[in-house]
Each structure stands twice: as C-alpha cells, then as structure tokens.
Protein backbone atom coordinates (compact mmCIF):
# COMPACT_ATOMS: atom_id res chain seq x y z
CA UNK A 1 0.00 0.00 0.00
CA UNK A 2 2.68 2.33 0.60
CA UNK A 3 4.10 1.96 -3.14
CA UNK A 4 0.71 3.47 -3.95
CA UNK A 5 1.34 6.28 -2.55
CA UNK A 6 4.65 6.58 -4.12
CA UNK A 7 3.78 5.96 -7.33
CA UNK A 8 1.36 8.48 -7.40
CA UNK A 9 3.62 11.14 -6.47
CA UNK A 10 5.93 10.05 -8.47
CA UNK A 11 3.47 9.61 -11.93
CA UNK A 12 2.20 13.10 -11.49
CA UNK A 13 6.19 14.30 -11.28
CA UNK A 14 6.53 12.29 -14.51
CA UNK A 15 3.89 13.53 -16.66
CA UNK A 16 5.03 17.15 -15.19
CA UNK A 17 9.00 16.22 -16.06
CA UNK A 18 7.32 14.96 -19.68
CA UNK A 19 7.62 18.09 -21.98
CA UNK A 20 11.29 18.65 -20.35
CA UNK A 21 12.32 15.47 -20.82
CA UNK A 22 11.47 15.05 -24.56
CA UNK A 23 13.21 19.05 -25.29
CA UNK A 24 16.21 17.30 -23.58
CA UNK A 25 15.92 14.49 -25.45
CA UNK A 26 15.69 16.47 -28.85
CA UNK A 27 18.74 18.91 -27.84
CA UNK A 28 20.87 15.69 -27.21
CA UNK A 29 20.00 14.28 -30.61
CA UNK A 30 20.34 17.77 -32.67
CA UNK A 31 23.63 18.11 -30.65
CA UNK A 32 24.54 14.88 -31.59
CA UNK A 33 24.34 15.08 -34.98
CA UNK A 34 25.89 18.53 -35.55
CA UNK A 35 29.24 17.31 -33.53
CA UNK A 36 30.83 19.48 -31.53
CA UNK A 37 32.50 22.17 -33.63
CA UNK A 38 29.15 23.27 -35.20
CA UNK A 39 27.37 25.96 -33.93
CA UNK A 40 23.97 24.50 -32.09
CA UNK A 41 21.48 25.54 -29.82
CA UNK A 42 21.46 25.98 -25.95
CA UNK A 43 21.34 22.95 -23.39
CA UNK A 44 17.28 23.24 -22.66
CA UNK A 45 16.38 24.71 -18.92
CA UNK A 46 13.35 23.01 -18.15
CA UNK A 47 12.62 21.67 -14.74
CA UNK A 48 13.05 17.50 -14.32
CA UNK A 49 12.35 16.65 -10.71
CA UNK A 50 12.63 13.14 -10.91
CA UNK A 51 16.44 12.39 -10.95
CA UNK A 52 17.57 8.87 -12.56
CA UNK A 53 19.68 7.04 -10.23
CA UNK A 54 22.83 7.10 -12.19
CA UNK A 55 22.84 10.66 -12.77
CA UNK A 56 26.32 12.40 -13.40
CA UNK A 57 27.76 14.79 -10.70
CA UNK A 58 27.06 17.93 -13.89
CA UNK A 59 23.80 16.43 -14.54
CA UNK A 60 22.67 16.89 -11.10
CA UNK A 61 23.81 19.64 -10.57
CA UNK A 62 22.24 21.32 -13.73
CA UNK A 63 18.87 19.74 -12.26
CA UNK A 64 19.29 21.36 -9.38
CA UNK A 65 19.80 24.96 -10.62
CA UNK A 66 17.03 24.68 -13.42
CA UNK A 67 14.47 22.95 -10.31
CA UNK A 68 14.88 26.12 -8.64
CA UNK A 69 12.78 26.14 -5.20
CA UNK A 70 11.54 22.57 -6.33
CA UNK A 71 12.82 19.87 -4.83
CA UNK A 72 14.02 16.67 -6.55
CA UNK A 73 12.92 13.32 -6.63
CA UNK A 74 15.09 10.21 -6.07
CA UNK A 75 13.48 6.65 -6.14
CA UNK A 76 14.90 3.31 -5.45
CA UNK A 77 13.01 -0.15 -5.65
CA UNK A 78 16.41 -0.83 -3.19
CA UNK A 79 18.52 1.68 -2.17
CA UNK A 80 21.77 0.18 -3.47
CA UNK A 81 20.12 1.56 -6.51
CA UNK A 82 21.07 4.98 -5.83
CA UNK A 83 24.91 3.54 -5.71
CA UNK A 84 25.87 4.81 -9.44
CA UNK A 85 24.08 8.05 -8.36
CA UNK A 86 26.91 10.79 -8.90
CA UNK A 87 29.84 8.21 -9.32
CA UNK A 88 30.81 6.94 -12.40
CA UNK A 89 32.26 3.95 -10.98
CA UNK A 90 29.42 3.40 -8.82
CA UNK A 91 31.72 2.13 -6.62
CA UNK A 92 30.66 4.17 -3.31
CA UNK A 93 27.66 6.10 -1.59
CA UNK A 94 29.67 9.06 -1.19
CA UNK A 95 27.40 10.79 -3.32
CA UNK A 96 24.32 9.85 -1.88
CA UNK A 97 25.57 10.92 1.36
CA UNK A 98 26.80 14.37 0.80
CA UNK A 99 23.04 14.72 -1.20
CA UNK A 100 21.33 13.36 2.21
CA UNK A 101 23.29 15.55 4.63
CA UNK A 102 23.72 18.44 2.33
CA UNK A 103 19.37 18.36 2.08
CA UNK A 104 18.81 18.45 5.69
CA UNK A 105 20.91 21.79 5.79
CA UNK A 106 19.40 23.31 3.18
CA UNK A 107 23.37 23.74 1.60
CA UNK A 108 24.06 25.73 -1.30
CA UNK A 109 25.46 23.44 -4.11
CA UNK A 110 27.31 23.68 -6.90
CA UNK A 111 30.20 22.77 -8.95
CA UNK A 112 32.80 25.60 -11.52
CA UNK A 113 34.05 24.49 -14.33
CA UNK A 114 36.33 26.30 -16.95
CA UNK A 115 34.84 24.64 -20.12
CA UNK A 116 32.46 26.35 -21.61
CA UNK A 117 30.65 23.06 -22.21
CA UNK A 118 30.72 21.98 -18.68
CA UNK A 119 27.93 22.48 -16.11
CA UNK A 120 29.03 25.56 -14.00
CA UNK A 121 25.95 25.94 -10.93
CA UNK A 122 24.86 26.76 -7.57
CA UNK A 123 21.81 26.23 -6.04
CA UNK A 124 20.05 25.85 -2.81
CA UNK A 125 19.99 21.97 -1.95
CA UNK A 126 16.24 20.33 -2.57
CA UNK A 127 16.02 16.35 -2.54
CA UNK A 128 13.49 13.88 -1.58
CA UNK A 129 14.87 10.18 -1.61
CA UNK A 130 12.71 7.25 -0.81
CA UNK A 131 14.56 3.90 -1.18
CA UNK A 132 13.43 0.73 -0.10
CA UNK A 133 15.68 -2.04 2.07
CA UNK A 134 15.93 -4.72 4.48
CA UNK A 135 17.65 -4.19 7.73
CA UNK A 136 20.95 -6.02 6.47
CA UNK A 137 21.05 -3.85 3.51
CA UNK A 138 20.69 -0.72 5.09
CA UNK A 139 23.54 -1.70 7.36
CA UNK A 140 25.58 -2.30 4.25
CA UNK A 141 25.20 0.64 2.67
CA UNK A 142 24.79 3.57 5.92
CA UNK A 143 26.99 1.69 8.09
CA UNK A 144 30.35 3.67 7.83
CA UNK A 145 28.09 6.86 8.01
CA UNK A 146 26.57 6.54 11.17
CA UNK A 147 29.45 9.05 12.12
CA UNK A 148 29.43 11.69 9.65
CA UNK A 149 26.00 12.77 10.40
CA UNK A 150 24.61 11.06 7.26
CA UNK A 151 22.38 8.16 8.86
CA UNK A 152 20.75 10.74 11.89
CA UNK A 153 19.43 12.89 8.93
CA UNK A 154 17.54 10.01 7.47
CA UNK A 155 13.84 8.94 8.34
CA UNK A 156 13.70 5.42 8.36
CA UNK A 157 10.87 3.07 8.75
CA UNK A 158 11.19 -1.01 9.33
CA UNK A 159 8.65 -3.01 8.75
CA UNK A 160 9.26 -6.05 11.02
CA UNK A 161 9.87 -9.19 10.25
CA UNK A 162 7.50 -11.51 12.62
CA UNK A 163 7.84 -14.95 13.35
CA UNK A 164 5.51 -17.37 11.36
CA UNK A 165 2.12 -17.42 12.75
CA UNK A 166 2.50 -13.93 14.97
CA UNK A 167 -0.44 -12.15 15.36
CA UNK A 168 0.17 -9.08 12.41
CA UNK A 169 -1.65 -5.42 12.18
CA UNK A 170 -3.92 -5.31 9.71
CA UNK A 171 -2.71 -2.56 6.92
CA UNK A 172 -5.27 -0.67 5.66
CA UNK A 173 -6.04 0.70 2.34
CA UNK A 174 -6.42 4.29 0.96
CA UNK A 175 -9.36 5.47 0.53
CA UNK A 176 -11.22 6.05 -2.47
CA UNK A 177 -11.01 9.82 -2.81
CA UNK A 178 -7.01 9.31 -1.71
CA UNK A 179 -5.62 11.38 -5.14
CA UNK A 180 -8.33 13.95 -4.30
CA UNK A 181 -7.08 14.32 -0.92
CA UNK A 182 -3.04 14.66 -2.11
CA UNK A 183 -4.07 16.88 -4.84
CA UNK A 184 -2.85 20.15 -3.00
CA UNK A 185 0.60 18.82 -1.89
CA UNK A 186 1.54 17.76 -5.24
CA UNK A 187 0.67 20.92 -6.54
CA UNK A 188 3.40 22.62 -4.24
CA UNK A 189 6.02 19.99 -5.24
C-alpha cells in the first residue's frame, strides 16, 4: 500500500518532467548530430524533478539549478540503486551521502568548471529520496556513516519481520477519494 502512494507522487512528477524530458531528449540528438565544432542551440532549462539514479555529478547539478525552489525526486526499488548516483564507478555512496546531509541543511550546491561546455551551478539543496531495504542492507550501505551525520538525517521506517504465525496489524487501504485528498501537496512539489 505504501508503493501506492509513491507511485502516485511520483506519476504526477513524470507527466510534469514529460515536456522537459522530450526538449532534452531532442537537444541531445540535434547536438549529436551537428558534432561538436558546429554551432547548435542551448542545453534546454526546463525543470526534471525526478532524478535517474545514475545521474552524473554535472547532470545533477544542472537539475538542481534549473528545479529552482523545487525539490528533486530520487526513487529506489532498493537503495543500493542509488549507488551509481553521482559516481561513475558506482563504486561508493559518497554521493548519496553528501546529497542526504547536504538536504537536511538546506546547503548551497554547486560545482565551476572552466569549459564552456561543462555544467558551471549553484543552487540551494532540494532532494526527496525514498529507497526501499531490508535491515541487512541498510547496514551495508549507511553503516560507515553513522558518524558523519549522514544516517541521523535520514527517516527510516522497518517493517518487522515476525515470526511465522505472529499475530500481524492489519494494513489498511487508501481510501477512495485518496488522489483527491493529495491533490494540494503535489501541486506545491
């Protein structure tokens, strides 16, 4: 029940990120095609709130500055997902964790670059990350952060694993008019 929820938000952030996705899309291929010596148009400005999970380090960035007061979106179906997120290697969460403590400040960030092709930005930091885990996993992957102020700036929520048999809470569904009633916060995303 709570992926319903989430997929709600995260449809209506789609079909919003739609138009801005597609004038991305159509930059990259005119781009493409006229190489890189040839004059060609500017990189489109559009908002996209929800952030693929192996976004570059400029890519992000550049989302952040054109989101403005928005915040973005991350979302895992397991939050070793969100590994490639910022590192090319994907070898570490180092990424992830400056994002998570970095939100709960409200930091400025940015990256300059002397290219005039590279992503050059600053903005205030805006990010909502939902990822999904099991205990063991989340040890894995916050573990060696517990002590850089990463893991007490996260809101985390178990769902416990009971013995077979144990008596279990019954989990109720949304109710019908549910979209209705999260209309107004999804228009201030």
């Amino acid at each position: 029940y709570l992926n319903r929820a989430i997929n709600q938000v995260k449809e209506r952030i789609k079909q919003r990120d739609a138009p801005a996705r597609e004038k991305l899309d159509k930059y990259n291929e005119e781009k493409a095609m006229r190489g890189k010596l040839k004059d060609s148009p500017s990189r489109p400005r559009d908002v996209i709130q929800l952030v693929d999970n192996d976004t570059s380090k400029a890519a992000f960035v550049a989302a952040l500055r054109n989101a403005g007061n928005r915040p973005l979106f991350f979302y895992a179906d397991e939050v070793d997902n969100l590994k490639p997120l910022g590192n090319g290697d994907g070898k570490s969460y180092e990424f992830l964790s400056k994002i998570i403590r970095a939100t709960y400040g409200g930091s400025e960030w940015g990256q300059m670059r002397v290219s005039a092709e590279a992503t050059t930005a600053r903005a205030r930091m805006k990010a909502i990350i939902t990822a999904c885990t099991t205990p063991n996993k989340y040890l894995k992957v916050f573990g060696s952060m517990v002590t850089d102020g990463t893991v007490s700036r996260i809101n985390t929520i178990w769902v416990p694993n009971l013995p077979f048999g144990a008596k279990k809470d019954k989990v109720k569904a949304y109710p019908d008019d549910f979209q209705e009633q999260l209309k107004p916060i999804l228009d201030n995303l």
